[in-house]
N, C-alpha and C. Protein backbone atom coordinates (compact mmCIF):
# COMPACT_ATOMS: atom_id res chain seq x y z
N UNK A 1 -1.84 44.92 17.72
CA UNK A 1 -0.66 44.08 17.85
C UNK A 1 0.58 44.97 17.86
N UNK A 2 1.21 44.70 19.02
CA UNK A 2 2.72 45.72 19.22
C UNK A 2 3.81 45.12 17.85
N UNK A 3 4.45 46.22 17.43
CA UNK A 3 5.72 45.75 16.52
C UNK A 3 6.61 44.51 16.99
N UNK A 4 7.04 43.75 16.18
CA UNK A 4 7.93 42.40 16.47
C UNK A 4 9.35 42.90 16.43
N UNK A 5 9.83 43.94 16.25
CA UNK A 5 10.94 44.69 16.56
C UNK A 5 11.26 45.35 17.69
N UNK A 6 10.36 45.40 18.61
CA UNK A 6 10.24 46.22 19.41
C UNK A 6 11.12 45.52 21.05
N UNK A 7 11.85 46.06 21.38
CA UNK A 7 12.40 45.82 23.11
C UNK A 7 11.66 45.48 24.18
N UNK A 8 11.39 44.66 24.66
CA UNK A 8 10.68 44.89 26.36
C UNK A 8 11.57 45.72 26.61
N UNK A 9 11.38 47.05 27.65
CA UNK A 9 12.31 47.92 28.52
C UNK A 9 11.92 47.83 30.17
N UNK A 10 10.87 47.25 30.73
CA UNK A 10 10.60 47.49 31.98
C UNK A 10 9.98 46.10 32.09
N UNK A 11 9.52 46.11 33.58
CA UNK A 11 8.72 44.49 33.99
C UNK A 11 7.08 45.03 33.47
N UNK A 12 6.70 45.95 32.88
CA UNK A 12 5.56 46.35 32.86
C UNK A 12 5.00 45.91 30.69
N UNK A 13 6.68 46.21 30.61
CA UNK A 13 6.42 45.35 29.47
C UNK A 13 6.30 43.70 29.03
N UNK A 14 7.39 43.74 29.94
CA UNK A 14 7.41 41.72 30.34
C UNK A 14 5.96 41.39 30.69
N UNK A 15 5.14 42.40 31.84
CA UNK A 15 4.22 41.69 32.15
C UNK A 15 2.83 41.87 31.15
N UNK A 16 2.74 42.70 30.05
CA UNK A 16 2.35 43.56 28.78
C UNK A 16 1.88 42.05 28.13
N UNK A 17 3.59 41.40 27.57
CA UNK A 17 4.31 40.61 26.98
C UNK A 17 3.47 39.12 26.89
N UNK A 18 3.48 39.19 28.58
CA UNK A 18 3.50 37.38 28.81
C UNK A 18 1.52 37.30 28.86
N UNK A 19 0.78 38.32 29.16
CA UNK A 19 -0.51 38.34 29.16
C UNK A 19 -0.76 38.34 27.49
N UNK A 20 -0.38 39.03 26.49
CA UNK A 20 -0.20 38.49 25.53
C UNK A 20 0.12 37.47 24.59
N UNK A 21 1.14 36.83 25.44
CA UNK A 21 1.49 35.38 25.06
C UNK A 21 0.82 34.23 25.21
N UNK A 22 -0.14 34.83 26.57
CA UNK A 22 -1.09 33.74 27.48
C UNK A 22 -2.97 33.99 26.13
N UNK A 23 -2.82 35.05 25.97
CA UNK A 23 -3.78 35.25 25.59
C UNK A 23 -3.74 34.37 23.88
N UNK A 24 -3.20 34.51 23.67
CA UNK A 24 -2.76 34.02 22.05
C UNK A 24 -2.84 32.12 22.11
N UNK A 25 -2.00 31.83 23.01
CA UNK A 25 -1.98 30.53 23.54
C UNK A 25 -3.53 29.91 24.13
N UNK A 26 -4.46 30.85 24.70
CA UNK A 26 -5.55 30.32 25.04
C UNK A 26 -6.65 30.25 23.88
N UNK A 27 -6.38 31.21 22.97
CA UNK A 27 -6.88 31.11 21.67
C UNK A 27 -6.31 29.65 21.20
N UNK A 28 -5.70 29.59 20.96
CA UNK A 28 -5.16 28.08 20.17
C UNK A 28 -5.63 26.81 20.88
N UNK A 29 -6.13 27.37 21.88
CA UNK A 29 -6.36 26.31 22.53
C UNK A 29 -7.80 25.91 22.41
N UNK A 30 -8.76 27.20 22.31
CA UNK A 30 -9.70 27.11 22.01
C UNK A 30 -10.12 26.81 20.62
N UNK A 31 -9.12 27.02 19.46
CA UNK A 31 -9.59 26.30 18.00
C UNK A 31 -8.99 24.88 18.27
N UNK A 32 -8.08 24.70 18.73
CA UNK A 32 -7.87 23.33 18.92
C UNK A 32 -8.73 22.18 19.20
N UNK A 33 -9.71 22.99 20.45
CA UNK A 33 -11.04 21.89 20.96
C UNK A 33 -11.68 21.92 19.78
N UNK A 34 -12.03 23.34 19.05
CA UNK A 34 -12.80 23.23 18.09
C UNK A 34 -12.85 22.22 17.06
N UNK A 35 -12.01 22.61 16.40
CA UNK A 35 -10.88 21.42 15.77
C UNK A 35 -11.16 20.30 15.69
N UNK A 36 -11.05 19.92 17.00
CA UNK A 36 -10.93 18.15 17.13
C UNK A 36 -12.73 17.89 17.56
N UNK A 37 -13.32 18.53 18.19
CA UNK A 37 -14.41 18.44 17.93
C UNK A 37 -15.53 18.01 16.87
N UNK A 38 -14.76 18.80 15.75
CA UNK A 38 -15.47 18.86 14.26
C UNK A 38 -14.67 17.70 13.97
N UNK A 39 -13.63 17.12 14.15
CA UNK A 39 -13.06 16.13 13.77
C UNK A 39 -13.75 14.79 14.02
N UNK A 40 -14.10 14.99 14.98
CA UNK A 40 -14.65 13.95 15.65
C UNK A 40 -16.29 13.60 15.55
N UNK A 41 -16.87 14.73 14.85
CA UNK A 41 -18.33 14.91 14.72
C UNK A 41 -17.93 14.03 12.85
N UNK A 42 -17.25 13.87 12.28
CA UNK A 42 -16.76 14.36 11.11
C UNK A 42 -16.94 12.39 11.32
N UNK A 43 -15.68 12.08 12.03
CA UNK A 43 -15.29 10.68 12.07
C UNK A 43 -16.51 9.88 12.70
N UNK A 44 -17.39 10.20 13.36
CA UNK A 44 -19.09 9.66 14.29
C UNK A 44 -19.71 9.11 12.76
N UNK A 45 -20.00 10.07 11.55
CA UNK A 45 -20.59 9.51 10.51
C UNK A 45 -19.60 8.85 9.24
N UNK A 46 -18.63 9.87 8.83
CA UNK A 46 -17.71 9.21 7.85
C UNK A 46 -16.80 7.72 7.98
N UNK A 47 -16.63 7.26 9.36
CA UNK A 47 -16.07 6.17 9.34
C UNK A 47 -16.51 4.83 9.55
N UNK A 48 -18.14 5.25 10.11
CA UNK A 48 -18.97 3.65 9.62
C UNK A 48 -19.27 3.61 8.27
N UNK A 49 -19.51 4.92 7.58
CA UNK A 49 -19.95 4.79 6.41
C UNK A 49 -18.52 4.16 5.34
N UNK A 50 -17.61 4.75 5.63
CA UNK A 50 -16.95 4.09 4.91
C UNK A 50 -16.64 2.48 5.19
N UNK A 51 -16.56 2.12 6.45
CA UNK A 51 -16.58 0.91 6.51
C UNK A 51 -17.56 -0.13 5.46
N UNK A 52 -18.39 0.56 6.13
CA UNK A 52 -19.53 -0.40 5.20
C UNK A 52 -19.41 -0.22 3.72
N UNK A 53 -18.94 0.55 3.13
CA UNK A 53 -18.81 0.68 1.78
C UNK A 53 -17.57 -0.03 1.50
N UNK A 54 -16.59 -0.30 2.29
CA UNK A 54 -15.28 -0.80 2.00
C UNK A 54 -15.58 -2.35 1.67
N UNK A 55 -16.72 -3.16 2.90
CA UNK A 55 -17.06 -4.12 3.09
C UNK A 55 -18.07 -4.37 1.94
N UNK A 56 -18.83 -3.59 1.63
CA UNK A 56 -19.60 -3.52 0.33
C UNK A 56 -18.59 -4.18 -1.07
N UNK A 57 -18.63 -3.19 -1.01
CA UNK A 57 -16.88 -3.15 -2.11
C UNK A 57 -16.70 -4.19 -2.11
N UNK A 58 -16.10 -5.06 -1.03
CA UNK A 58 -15.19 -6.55 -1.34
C UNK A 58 -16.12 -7.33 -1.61
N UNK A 59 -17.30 -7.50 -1.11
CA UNK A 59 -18.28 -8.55 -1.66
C UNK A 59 -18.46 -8.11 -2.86
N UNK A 60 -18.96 -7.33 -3.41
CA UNK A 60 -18.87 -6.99 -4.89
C UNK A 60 -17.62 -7.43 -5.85
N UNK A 61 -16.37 -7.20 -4.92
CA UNK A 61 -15.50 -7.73 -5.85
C UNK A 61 -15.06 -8.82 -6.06
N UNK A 62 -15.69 -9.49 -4.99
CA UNK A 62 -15.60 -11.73 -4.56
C UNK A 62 -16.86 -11.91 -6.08
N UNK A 63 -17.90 -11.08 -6.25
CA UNK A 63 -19.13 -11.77 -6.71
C UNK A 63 -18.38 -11.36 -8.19
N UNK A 64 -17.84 -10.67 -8.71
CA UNK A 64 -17.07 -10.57 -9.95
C UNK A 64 -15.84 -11.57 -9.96
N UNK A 65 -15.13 -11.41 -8.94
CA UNK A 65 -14.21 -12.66 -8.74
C UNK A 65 -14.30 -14.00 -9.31
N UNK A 66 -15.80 -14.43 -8.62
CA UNK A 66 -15.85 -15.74 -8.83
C UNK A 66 -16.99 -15.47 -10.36
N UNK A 67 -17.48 -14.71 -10.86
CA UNK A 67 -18.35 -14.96 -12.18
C UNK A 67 -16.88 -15.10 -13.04
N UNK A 68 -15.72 -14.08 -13.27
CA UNK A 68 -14.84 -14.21 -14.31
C UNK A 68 -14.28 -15.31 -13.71
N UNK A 69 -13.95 -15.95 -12.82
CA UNK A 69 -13.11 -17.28 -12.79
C UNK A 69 -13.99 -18.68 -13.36
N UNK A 70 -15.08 -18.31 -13.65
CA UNK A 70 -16.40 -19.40 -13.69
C UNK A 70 -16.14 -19.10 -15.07
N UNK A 71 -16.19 -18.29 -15.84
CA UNK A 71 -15.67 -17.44 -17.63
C UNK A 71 -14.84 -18.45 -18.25
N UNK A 72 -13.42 -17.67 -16.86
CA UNK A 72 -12.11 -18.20 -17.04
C UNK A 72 -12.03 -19.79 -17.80
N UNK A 73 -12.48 -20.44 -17.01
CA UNK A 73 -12.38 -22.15 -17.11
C UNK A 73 -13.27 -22.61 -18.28
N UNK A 74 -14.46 -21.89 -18.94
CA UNK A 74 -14.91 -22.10 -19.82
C UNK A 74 -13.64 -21.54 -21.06
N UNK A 75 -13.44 -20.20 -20.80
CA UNK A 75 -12.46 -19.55 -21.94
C UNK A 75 -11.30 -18.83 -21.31
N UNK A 76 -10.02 -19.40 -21.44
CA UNK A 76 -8.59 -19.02 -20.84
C UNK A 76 -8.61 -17.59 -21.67
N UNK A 77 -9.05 -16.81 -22.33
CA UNK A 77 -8.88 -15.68 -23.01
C UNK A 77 -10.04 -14.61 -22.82
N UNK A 78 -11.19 -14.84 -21.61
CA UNK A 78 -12.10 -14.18 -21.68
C UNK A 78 -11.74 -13.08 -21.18
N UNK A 79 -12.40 -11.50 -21.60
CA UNK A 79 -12.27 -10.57 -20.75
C UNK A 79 -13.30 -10.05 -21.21
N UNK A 80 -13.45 -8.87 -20.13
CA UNK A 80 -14.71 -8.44 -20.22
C UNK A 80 -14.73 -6.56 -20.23
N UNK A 81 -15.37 -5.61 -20.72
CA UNK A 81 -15.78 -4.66 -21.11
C UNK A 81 -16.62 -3.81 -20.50
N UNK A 82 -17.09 -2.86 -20.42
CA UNK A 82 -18.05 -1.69 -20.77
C UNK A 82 -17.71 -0.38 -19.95
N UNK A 83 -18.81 0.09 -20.05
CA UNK A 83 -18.10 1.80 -19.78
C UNK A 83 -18.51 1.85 -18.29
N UNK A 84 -18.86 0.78 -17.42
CA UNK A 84 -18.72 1.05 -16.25
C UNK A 84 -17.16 0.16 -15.40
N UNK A 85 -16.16 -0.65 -16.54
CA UNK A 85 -15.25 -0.84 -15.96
C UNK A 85 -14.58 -1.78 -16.82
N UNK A 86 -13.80 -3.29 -16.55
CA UNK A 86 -13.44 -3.75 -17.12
C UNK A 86 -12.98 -4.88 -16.11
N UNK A 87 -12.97 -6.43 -16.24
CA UNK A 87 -12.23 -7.13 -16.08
C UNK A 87 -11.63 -8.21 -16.58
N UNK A 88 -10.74 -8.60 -16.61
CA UNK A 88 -9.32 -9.06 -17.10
C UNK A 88 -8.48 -9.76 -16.03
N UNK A 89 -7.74 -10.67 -16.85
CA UNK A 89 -6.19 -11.16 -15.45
C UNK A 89 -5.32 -11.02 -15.92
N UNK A 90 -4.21 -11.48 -15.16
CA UNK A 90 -3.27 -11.24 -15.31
C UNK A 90 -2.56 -12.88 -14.78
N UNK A 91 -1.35 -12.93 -14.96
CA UNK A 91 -1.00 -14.54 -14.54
C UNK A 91 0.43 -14.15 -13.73
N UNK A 92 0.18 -14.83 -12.74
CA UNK A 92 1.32 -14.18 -11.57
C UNK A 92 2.12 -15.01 -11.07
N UNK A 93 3.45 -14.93 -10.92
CA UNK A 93 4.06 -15.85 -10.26
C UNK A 93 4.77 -16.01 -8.72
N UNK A 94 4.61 -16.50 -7.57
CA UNK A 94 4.96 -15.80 -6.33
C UNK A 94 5.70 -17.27 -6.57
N UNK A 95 7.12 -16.31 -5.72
CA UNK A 95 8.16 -16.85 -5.44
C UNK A 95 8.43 -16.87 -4.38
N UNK A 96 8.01 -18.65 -2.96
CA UNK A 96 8.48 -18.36 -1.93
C UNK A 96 10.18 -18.84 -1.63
N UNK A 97 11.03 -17.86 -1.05
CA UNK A 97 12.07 -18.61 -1.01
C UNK A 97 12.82 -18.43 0.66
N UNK A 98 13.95 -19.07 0.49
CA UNK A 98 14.61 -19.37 1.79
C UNK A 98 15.86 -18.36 1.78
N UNK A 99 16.18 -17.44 2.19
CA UNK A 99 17.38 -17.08 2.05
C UNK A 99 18.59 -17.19 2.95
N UNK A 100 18.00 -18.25 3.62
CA UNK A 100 19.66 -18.79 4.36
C UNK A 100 19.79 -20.01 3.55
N UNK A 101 18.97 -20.68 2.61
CA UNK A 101 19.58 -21.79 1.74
C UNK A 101 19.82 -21.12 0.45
N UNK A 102 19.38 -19.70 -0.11
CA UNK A 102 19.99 -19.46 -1.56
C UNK A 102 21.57 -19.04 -1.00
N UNK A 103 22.00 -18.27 0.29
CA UNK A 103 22.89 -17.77 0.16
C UNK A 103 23.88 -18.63 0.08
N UNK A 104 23.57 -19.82 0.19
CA UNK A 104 24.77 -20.72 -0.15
C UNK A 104 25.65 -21.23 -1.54
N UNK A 105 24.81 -20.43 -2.39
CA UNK A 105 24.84 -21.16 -3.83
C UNK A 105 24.65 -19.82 -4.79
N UNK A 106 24.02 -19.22 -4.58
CA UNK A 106 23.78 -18.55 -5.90
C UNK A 106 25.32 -16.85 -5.82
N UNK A 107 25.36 -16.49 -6.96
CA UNK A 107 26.40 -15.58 -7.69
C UNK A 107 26.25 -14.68 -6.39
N UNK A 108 27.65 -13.86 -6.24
CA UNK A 108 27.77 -13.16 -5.57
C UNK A 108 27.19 -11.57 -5.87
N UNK A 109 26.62 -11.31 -7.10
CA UNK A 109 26.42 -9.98 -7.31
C UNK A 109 24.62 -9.93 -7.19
N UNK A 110 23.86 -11.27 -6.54
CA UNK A 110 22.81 -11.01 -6.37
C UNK A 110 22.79 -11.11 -4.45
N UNK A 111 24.04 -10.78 -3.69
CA UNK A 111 23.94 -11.22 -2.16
C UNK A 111 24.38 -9.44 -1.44
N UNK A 112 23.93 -9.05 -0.92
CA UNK A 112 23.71 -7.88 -0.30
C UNK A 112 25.24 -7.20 0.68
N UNK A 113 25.45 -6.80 0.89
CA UNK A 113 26.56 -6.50 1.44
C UNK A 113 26.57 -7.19 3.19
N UNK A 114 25.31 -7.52 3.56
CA UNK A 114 25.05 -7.49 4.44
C UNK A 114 24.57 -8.83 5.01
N UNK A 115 24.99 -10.21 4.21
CA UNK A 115 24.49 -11.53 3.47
C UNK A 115 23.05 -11.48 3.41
N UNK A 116 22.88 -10.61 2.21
CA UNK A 116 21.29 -11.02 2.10
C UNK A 116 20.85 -10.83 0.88
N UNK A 117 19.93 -11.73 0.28
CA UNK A 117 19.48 -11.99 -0.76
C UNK A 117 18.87 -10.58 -1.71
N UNK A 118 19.78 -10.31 -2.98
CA UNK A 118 19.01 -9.13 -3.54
C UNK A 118 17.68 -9.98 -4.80
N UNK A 119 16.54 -10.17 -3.80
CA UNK A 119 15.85 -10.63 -3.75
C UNK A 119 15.31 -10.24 -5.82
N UNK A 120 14.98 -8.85 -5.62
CA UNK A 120 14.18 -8.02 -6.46
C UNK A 120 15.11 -8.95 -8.03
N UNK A 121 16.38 -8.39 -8.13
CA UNK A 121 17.01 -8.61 -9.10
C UNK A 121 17.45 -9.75 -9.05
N UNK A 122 17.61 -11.10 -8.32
CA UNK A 122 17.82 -12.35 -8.80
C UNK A 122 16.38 -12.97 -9.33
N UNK A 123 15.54 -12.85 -8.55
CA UNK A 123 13.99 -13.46 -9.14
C UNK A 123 13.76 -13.41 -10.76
N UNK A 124 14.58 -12.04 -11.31
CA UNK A 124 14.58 -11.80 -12.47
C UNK A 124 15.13 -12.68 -13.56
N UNK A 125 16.32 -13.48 -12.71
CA UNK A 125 16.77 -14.44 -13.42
C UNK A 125 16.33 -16.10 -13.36
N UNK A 126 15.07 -16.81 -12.71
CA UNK A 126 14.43 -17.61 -12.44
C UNK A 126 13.32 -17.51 -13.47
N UNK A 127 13.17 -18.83 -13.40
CA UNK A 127 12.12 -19.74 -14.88
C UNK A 127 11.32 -20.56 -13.74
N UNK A 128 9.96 -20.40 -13.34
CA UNK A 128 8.99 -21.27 -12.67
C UNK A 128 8.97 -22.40 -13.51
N UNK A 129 9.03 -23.67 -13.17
CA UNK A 129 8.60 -25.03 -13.55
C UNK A 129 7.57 -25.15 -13.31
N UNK A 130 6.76 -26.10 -13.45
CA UNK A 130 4.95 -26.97 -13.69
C UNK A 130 4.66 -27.69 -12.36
N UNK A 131 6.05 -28.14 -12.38
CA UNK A 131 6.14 -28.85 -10.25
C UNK A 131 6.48 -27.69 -8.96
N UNK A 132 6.34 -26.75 -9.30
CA UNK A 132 6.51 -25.52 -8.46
C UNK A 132 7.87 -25.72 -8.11
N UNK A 133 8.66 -25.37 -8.99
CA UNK A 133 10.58 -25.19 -8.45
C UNK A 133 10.92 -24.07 -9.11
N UNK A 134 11.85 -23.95 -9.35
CA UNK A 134 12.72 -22.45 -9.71
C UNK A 134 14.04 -23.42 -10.57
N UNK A 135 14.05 -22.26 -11.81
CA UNK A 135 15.48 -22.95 -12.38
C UNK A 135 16.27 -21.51 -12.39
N UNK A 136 17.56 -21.68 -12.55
CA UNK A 136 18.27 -20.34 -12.63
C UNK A 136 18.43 -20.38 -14.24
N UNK A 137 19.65 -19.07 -14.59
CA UNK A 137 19.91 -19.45 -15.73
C UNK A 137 20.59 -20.33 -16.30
N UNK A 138 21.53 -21.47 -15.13
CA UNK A 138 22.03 -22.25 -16.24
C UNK A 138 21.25 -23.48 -16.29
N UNK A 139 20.22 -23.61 -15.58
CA UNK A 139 18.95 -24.14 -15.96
C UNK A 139 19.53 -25.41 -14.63
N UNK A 140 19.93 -25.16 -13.33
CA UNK A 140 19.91 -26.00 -12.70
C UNK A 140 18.39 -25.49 -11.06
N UNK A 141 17.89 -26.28 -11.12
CA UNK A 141 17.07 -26.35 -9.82
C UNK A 141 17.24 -25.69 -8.30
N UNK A 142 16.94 -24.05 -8.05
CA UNK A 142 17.45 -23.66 -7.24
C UNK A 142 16.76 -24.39 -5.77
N UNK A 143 17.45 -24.72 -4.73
CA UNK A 143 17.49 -25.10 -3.68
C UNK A 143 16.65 -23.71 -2.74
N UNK A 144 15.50 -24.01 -1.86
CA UNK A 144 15.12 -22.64 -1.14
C UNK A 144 14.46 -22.32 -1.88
N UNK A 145 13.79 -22.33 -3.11
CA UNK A 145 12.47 -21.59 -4.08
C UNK A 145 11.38 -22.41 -4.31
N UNK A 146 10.61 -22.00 -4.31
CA UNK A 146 9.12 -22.82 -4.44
C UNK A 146 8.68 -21.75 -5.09
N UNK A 147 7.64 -22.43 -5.98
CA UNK A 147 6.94 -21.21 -6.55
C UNK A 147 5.54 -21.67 -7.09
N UNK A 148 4.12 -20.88 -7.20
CA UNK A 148 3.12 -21.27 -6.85
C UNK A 148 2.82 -20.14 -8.54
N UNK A 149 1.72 -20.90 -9.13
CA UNK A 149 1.14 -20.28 -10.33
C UNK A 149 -0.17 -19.24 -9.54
N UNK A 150 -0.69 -18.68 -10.18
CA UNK A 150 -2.11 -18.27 -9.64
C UNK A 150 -2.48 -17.27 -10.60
N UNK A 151 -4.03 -17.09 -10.87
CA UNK A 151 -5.03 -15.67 -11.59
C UNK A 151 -4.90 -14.91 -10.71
N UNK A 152 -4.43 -13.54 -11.14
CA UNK A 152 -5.25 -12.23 -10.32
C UNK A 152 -6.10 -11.51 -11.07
N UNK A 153 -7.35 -11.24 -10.91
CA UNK A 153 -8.18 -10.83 -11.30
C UNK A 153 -8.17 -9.16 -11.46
N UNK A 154 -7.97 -8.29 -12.37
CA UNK A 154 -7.55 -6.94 -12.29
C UNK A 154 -9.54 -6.17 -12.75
N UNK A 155 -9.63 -5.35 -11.82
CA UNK A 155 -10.70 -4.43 -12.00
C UNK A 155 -10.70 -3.30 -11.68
N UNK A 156 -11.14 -2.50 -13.40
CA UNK A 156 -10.85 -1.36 -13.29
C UNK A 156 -11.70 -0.85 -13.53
N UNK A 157 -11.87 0.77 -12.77
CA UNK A 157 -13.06 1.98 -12.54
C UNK A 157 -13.31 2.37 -14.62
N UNK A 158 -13.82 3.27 -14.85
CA UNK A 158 -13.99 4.24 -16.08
C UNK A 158 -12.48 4.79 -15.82
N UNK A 159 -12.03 5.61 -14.76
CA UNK A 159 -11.35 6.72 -14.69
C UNK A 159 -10.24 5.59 -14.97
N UNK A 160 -9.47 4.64 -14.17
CA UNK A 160 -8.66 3.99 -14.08
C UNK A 160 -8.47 3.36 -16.03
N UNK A 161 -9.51 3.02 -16.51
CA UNK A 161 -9.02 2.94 -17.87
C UNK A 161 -8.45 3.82 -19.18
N UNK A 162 -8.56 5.16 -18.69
CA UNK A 162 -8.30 6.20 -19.42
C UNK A 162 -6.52 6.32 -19.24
């Protein structure tokens, strides 16, 4: 390999130069096929297999799904244990709302510079009702919120409980 300091001085170096340049470039070109080759020999087995394990997976986690929700209704406090995992819920509240009907009504320090609902930090100030509504804090009925109760079922690995 010639010094990287060094001058072309003649066309004999230019032409030295560019057969060098060509040569380096056809190398890259050749790990490149390589490359994607092995990539591709790589993705032929690893990506059905993972499929099917992904798809595995979710049925496994529907058939735990529905045993702790079957628990659930016998005992609102059941959870469950051992050293291959754990499941448990959690109680969640989704808040669907309208934000061309909150922006009409609610405080100005939850509306965006841009009229838009700062979604994250007003939700914070909402109380779900039993009839799926939204109260704010001065306990009046926000207009544009609906809100739906639901279990999420949380399952966790060994590693994930540590």
């Amino acid at each position: 390999m010639e010094e990287k300091t060094k001058r072309l001085e003649s066309e004999e170096d230019l032409y030295k130069a560019l057969y060098w340049r060509h040569q380096i470039e056809m190398e890259q070109q050749k790990d490149d096929k390589q490359r994607q080759k092995e990539i591709d020999e790589t993705n032929s087995w690893y990506e059905p297999a993972r499929d099917q394990r992904q798809n595995t997976l979710g049925y496994v986690n529907s058939l735990i799904d529905d045993f702790f929700m079957r628990q659930y209704e016998k005992n609102p406090h059941y959870r469950y244990r051992s050293r291959n995992g754990s499941v448990s819920k959690r109680e969640i509240t989704t808040f669907n709302h309208d934000d061309s009907k909150l922006l009409t009504h609610i405080p100005n320090k939850f509306i965006a510079t841009n009229p838009k609902v700062k979604w994250g930090e007003y939700k914070k100030t909402l109380t779900a009702t039993d009839d799926g509504r939204a109260v704010n804090e001065d306990g009046e009925i926000v207009d544009g919120v609906t809100t739906t109760k639901g279990i999420k079922v949380i399952i966790k690995s060994p590693e994930e409980e540590r």
